[in-house]
N, C-alpha and C. Protein backbone atom coordinates (compact mmCIF):
# COMPACT_ATOMS: atom_id res chain seq x y z
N UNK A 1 -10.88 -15.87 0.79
CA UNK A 1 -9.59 -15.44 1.30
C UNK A 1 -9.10 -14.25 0.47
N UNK A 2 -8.62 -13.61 1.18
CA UNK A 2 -8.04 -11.94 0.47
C UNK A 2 -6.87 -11.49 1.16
N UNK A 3 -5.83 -10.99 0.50
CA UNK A 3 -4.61 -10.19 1.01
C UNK A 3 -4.77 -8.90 1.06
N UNK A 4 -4.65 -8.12 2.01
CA UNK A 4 -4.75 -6.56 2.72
C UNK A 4 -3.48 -6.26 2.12
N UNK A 5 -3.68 -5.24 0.51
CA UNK A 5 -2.84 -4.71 -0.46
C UNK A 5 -2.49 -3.23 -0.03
N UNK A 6 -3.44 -2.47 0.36
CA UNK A 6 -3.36 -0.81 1.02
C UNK A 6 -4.44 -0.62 2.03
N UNK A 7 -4.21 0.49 2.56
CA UNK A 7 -4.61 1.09 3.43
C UNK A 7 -5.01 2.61 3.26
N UNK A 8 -6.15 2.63 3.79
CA UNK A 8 -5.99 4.48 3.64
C UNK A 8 -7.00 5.03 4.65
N UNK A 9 -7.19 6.26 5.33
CA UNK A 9 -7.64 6.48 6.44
C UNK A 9 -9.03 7.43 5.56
N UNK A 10 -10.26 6.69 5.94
CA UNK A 10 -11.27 7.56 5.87
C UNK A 10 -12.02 8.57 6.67
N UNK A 11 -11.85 8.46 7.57
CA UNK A 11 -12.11 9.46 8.69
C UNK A 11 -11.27 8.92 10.00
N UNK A 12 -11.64 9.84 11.20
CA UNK A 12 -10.79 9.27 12.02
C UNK A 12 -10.87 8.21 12.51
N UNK A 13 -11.95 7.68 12.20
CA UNK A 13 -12.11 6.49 13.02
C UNK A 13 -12.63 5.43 12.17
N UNK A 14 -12.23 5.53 10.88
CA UNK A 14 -12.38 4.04 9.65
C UNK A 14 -11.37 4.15 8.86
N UNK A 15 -10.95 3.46 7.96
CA UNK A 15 -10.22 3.10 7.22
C UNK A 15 -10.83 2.15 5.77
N UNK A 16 -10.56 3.05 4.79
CA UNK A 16 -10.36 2.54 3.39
C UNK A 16 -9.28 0.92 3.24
N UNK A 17 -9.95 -0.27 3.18
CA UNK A 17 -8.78 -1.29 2.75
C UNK A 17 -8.63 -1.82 1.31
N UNK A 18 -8.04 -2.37 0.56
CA UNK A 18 -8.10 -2.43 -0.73
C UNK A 18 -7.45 -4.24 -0.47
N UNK A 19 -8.06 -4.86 -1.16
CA UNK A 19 -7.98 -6.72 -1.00
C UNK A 19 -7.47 -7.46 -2.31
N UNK A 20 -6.81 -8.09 -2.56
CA UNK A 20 -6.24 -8.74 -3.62
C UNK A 20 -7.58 -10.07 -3.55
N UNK A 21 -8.04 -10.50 -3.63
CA UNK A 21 -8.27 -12.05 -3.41
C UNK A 21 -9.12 -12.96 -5.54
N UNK A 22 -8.90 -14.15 -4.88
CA UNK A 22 -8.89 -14.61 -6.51
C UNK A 22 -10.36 -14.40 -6.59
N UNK A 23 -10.88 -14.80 -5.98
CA UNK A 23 -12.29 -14.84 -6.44
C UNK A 23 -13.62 -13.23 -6.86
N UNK A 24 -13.08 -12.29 -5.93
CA UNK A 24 -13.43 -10.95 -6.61
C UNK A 24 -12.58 -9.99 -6.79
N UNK A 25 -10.95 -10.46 -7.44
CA UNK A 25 -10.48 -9.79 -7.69
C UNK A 25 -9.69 -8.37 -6.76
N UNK A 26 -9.63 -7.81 -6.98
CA UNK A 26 -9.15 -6.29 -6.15
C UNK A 26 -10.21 -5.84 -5.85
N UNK A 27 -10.67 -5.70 -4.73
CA UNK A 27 -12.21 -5.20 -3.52
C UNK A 27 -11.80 -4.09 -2.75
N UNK A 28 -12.56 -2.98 -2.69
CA UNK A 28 -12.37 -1.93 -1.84
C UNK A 28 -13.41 -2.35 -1.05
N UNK A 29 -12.57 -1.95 0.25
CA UNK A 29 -13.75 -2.05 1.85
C UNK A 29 -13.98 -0.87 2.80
N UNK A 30 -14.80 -0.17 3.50
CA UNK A 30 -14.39 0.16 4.37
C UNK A 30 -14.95 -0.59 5.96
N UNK A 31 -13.70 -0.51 6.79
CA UNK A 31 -14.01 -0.66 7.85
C UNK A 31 -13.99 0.63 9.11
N UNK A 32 -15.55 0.30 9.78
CA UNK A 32 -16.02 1.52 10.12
C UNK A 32 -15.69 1.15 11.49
N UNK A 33 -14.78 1.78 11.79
CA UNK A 33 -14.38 2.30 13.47
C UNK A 33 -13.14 1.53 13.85
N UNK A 34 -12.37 1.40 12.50
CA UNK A 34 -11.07 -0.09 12.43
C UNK A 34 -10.06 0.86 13.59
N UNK A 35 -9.85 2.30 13.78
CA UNK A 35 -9.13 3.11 14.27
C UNK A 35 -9.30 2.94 15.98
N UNK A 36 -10.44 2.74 16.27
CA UNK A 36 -10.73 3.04 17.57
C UNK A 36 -10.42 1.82 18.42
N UNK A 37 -9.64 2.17 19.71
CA UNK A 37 -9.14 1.42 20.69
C UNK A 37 -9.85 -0.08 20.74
N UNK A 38 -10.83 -0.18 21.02
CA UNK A 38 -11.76 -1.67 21.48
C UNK A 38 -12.22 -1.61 19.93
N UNK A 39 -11.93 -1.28 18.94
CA UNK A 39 -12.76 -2.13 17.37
C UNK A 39 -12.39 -3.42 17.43
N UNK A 40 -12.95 -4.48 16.94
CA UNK A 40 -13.04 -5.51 16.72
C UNK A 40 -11.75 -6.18 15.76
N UNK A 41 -11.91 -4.90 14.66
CA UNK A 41 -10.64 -4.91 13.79
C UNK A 41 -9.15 -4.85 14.82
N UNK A 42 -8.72 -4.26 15.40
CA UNK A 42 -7.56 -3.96 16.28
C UNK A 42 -6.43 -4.70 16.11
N UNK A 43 -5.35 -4.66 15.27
CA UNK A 43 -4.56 -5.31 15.22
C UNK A 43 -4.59 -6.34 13.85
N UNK A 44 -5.38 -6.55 13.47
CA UNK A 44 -6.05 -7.25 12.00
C UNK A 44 -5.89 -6.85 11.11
N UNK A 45 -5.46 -5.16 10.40
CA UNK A 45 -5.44 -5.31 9.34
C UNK A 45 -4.38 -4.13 8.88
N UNK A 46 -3.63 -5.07 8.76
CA UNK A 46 -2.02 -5.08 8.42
C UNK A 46 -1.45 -5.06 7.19
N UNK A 47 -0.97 -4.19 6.26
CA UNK A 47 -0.24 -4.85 5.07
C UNK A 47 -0.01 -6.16 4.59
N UNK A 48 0.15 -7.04 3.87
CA UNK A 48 0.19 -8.55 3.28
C UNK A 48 -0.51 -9.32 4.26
N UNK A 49 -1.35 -8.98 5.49
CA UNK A 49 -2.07 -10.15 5.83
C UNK A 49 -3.31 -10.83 4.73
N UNK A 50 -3.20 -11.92 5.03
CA UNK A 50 -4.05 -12.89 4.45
C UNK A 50 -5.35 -13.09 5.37
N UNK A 51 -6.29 -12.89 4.74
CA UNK A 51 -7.44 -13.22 5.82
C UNK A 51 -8.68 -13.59 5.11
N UNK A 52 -9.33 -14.13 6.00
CA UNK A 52 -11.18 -14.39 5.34
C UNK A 52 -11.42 -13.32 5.88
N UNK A 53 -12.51 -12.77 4.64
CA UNK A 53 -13.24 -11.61 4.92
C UNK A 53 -14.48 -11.69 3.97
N UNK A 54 -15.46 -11.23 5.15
CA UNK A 54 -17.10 -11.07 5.29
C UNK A 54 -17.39 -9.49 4.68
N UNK A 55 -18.12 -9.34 3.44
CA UNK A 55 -18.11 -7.99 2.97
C UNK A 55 -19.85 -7.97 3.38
N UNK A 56 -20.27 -6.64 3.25
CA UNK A 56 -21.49 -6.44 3.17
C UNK A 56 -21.46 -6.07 1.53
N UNK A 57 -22.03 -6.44 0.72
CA UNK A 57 -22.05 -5.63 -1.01
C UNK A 57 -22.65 -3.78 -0.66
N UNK A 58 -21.85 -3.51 -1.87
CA UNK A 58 -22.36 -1.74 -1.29
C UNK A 58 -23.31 -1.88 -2.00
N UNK A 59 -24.65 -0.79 -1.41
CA UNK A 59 -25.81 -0.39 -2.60
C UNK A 59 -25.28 0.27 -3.49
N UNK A 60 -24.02 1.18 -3.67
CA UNK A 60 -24.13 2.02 -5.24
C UNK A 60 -22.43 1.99 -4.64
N UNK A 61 -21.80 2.41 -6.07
CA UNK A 61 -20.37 2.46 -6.18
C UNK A 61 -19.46 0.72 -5.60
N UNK A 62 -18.39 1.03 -5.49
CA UNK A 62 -17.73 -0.13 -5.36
C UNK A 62 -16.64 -0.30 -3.90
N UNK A 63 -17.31 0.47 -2.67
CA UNK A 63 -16.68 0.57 -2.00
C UNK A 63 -17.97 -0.11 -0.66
N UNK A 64 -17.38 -1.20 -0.06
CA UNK A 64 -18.07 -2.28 0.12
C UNK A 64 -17.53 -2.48 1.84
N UNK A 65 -18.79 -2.69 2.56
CA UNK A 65 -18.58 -2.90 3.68
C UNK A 65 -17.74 -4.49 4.74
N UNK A 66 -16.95 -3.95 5.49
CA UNK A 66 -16.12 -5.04 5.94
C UNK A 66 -16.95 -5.42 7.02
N UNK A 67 -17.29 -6.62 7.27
CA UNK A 67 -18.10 -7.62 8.38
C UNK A 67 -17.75 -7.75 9.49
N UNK A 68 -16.66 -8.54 8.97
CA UNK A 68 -15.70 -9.67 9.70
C UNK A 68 -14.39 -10.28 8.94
N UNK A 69 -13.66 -10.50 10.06
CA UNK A 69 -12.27 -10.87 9.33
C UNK A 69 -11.64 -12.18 10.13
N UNK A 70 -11.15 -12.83 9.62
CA UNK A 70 -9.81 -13.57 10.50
C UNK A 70 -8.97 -13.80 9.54
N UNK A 71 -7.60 -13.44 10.39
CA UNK A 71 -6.20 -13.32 9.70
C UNK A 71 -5.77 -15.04 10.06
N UNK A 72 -5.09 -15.39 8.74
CA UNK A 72 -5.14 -16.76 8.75
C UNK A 72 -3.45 -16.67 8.32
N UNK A 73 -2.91 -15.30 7.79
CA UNK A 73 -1.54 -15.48 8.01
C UNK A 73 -1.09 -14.22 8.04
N UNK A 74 -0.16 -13.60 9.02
CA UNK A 74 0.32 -12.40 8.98
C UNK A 74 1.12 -12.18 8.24
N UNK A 75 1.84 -12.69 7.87
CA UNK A 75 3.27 -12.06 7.23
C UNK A 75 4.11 -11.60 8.01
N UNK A 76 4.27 -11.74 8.93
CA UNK A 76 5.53 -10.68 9.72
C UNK A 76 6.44 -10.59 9.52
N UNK A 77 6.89 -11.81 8.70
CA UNK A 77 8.71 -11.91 8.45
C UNK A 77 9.06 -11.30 7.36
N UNK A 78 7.33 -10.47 6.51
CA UNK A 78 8.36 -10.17 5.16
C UNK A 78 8.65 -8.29 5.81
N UNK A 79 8.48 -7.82 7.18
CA UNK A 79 9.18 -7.11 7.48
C UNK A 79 10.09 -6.83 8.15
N UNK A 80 10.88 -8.19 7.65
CA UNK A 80 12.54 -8.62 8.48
C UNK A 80 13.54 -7.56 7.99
N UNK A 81 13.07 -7.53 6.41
CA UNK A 81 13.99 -6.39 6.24
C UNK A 81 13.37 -5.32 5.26
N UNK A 82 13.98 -4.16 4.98
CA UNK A 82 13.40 -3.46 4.03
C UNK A 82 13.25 -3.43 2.49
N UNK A 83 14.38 -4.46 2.43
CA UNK A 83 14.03 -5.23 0.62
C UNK A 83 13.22 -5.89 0.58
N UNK A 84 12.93 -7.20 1.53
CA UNK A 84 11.75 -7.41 1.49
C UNK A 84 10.30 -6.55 1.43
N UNK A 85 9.99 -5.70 2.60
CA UNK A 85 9.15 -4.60 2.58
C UNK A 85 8.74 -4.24 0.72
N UNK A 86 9.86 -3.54 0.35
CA UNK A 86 9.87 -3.02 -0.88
C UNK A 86 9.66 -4.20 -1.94
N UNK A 87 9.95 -5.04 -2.02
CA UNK A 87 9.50 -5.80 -3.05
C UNK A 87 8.02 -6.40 -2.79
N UNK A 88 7.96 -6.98 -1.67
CA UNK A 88 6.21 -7.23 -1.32
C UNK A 88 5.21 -5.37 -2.48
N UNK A 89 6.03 -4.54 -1.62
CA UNK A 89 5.23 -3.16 -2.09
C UNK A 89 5.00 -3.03 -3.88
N UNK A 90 6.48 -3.53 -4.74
CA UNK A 90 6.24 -3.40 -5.72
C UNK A 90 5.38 -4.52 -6.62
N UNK A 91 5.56 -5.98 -5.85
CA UNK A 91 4.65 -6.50 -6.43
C UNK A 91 3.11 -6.18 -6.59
N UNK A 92 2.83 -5.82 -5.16
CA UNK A 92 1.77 -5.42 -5.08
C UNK A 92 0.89 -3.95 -6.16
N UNK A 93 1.72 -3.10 -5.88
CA UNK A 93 1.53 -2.03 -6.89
C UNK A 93 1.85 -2.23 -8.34
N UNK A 94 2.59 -3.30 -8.90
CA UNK A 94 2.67 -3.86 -10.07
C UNK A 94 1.38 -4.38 -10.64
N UNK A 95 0.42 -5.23 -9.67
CA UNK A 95 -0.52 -6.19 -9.94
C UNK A 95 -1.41 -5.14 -9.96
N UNK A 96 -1.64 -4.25 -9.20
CA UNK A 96 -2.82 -2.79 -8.78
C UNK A 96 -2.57 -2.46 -10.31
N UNK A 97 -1.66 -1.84 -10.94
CA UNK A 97 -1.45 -1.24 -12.35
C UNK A 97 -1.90 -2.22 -13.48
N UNK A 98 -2.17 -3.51 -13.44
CA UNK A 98 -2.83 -3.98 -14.25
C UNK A 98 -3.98 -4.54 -14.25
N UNK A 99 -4.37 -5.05 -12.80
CA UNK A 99 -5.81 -5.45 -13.04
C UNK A 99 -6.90 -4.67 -13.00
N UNK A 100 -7.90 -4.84 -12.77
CA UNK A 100 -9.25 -4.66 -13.18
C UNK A 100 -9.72 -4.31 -11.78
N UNK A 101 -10.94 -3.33 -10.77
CA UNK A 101 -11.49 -3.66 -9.88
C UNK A 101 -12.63 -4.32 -10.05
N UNK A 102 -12.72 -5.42 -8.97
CA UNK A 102 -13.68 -5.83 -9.25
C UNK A 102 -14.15 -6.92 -10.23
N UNK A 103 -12.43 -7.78 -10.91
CA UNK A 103 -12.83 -8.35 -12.06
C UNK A 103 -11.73 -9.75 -11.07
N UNK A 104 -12.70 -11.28 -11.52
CA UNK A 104 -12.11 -12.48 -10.79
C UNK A 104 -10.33 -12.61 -11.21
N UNK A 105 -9.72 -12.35 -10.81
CA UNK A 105 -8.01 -12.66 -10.94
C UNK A 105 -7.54 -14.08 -10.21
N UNK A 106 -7.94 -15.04 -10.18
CA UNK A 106 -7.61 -15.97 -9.80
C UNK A 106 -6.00 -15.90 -10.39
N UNK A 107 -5.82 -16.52 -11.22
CA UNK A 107 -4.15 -16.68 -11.86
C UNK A 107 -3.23 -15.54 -11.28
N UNK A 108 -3.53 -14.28 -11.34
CA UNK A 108 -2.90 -13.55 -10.77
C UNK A 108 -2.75 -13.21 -9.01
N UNK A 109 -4.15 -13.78 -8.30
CA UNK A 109 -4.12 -13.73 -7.27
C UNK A 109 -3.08 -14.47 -6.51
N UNK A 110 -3.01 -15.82 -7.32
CA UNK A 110 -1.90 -16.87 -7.03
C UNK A 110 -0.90 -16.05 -7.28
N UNK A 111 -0.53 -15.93 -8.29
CA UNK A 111 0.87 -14.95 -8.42
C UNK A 111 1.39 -14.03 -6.93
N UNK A 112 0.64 -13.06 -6.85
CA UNK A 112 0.92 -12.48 -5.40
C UNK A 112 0.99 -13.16 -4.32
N UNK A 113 -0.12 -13.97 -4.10
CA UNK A 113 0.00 -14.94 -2.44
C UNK A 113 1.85 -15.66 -2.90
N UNK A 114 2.27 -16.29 -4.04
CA UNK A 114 3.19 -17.00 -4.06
C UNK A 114 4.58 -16.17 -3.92
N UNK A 115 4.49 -15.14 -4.21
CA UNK A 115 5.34 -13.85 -4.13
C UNK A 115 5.67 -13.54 -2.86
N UNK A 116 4.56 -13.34 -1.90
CA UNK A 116 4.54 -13.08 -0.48
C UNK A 116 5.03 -14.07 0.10
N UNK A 117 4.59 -15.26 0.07
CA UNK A 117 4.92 -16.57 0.62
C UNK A 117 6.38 -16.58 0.58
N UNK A 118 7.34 -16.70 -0.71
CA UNK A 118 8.58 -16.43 -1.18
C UNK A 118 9.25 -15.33 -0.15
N UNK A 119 8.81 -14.44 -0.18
CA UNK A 119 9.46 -12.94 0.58
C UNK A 119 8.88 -13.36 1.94
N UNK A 120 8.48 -14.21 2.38
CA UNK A 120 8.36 -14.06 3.95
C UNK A 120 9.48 -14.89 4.26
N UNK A 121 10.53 -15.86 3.77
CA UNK A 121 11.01 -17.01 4.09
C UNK A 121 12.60 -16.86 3.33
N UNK A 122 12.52 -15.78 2.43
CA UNK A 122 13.88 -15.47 1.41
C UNK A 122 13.71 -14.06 1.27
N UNK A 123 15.14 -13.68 0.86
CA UNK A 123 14.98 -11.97 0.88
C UNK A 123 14.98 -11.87 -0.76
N UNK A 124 14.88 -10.78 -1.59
CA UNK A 124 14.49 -10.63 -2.93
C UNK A 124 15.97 -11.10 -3.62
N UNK A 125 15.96 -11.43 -4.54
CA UNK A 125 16.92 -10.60 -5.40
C UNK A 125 16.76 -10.46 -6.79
N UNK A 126 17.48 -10.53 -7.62
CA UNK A 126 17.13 -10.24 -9.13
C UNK A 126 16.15 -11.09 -9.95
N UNK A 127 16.74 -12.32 -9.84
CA UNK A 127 16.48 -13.24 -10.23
C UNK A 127 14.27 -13.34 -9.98
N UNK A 128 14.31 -13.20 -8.34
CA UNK A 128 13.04 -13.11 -8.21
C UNK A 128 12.22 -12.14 -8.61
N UNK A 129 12.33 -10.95 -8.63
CA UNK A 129 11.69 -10.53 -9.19
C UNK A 129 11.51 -10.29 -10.77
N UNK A 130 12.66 -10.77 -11.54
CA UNK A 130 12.49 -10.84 -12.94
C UNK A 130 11.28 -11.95 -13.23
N UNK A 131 11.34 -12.88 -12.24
CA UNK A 131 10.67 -13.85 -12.57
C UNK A 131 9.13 -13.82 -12.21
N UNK A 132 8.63 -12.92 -10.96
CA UNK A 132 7.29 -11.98 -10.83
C UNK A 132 7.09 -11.27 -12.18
N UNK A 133 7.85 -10.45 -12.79
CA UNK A 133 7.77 -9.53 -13.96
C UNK A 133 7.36 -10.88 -15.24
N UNK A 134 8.04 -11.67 -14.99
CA UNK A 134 7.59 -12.51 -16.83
C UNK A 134 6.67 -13.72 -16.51
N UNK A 135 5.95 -14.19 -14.65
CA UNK A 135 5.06 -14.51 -14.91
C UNK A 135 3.65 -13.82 -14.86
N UNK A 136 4.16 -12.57 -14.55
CA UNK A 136 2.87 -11.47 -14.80
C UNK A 136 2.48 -11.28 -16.31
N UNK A 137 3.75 -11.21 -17.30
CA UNK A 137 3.69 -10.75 -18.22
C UNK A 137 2.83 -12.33 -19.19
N UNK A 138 3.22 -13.48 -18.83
CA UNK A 138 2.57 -14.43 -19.46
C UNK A 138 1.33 -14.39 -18.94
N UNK A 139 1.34 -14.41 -17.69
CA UNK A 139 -0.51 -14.46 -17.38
C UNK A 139 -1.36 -13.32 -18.20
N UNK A 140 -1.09 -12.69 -18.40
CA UNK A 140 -1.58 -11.25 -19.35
C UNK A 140 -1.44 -11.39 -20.75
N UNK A 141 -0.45 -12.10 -21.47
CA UNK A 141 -0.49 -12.43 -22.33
C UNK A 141 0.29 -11.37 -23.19
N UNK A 142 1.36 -10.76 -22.64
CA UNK A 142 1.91 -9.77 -23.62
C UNK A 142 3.76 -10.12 -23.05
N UNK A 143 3.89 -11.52 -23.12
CA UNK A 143 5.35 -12.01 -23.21
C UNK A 143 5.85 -11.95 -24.20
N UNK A 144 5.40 -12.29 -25.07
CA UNK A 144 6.42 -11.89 -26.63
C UNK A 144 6.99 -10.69 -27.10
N UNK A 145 7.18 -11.28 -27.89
CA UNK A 145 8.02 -10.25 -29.28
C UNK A 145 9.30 -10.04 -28.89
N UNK A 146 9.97 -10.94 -27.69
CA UNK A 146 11.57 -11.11 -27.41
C UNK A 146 11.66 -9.76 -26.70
N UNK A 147 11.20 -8.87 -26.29
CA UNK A 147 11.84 -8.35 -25.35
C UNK A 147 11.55 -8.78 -24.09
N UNK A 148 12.28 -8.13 -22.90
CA UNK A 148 12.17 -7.94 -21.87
C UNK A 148 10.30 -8.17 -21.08
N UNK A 149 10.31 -8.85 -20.23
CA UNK A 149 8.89 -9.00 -20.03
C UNK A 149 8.34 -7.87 -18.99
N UNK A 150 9.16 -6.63 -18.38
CA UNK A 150 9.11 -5.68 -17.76
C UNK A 150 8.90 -4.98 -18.82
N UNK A 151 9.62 -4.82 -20.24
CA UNK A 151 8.98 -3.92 -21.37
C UNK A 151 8.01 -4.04 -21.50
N UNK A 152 7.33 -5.57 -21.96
CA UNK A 152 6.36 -5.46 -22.33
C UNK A 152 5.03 -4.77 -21.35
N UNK A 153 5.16 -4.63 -20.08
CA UNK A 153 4.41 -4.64 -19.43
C UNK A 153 4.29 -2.92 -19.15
N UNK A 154 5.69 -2.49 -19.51
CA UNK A 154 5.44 -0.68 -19.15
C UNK A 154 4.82 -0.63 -20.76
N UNK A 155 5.44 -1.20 -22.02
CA UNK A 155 4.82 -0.97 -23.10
C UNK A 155 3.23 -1.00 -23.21
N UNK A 156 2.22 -1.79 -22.25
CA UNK A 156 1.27 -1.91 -22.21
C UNK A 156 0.28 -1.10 -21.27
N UNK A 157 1.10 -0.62 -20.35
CA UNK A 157 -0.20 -0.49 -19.41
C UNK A 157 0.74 0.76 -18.68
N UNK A 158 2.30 1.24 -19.40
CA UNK A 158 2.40 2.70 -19.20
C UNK A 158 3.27 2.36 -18.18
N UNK A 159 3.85 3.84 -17.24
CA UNK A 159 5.26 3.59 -16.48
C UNK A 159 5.04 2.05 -15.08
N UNK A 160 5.94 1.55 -15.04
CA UNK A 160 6.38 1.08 -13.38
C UNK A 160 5.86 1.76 -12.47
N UNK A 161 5.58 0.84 -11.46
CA UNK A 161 5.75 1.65 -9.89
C UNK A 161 6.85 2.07 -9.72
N UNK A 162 7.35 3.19 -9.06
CA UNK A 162 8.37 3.57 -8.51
C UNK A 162 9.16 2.89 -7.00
N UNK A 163 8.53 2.00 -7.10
CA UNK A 163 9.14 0.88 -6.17
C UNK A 163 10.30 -0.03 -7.03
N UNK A 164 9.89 -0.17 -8.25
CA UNK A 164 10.95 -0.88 -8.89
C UNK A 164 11.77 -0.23 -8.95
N UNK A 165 12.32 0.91 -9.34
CA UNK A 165 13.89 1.55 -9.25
C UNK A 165 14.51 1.52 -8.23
N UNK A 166 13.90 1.80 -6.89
CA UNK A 166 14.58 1.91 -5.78
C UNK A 166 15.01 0.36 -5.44
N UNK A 167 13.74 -0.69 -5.57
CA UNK A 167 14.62 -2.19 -5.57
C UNK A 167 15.45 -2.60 -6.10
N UNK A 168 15.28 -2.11 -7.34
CA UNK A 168 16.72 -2.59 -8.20
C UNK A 168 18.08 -1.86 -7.88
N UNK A 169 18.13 -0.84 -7.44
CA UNK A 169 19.30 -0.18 -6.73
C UNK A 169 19.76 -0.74 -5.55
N UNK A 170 18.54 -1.33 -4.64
CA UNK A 170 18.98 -1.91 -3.38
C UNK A 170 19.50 -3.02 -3.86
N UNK A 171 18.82 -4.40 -4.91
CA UNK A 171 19.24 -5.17 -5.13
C UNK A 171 20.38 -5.62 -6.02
N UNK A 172 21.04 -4.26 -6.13
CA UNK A 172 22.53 -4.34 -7.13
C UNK A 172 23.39 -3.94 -6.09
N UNK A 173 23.29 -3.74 -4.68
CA UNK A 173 24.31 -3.47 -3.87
C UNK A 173 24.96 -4.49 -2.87
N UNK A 174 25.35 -4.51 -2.01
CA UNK A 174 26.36 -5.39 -1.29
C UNK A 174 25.66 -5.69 -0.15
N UNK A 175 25.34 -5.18 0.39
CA UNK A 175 24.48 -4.21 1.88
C UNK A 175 23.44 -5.55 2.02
């Protein structure tokens, strides 16, 4: 099982996908002809869907062929609103800035599926995502020394996504 983290267009008619899942970690795929009207893909591969997915292993580099898929959960509701949207985005790009490609993230994989799960059913607010930020920061192991567990984590591995400022602005307003 793997969560569809990005997207990116490799030619006109495939697409670059990038996969959260616990067992190999963050996986680049491409799927070849995901663009075209009758692909098989069509409709399947969506931002935060959850799906089984069939890779072919690449012969050289780390960009790995997509099989087969079935989406076993869409997510649709976490684009009820656009805080949601944005916080799914920053978790996601939070977890991209620290792991590894290619390296097993189980603990952290949980982290995200439970994040998503959360944001499909509740909208963000402070509280939640402080609490994404310091169980990232314990699974990694750089919670101490009493600060902030968002310090520790730009202290380690360098700036934020720029998704976090704009959430935290949305999530200090009224709206």
């Amino acid at each position: 099982m793997a969560t569809l983290i990005r997207r990116q267009l490799l030619t006109e008619s495939s697409l670059i996908l990038h996969w959260c899942s616990d067992e190999f970690g963050i996986v680049k795929s491409v799927a070849k002809g995901a663009r075209r009207p009758k692909s098989p893909f069509a409709g399947k591969l969506d931002l935060f869907f959850r799906c089984e997915i069939e890779l072919v292993p690449a012969r050289r580099g780390d960009l790995h062929i997509l099989k087969d898929l079935a989406v076993r959960n869409s997510r649709l509701a976490i684009r009820r609103s656009y805080r949601q949207t944005l916080a799914a985005s920053y978790f996601i790009k939070l977890l991209e800035s620290v792991a590894e490609i290619e390296a097993p993230i189980p603990d952290l994989a949980d982290l995200l599926e439970r994040a998503l799960n959360y944001l499909e059913t509740t909208p963000p607010d402070h509280a939640a995502v402080t609490h994404f930020e310091k169980q990232l920061a314990a699974m990694l192991g750089i919670d101490g020394g009493g600060s902030a567990p968002v310090e520790a984590i730009r202290a380690t591995f360098g700036n934020l996504p720029k998704q976090r400022d704009e959430l935290w602005r949305l999530l200090g307003s009224t709206a």
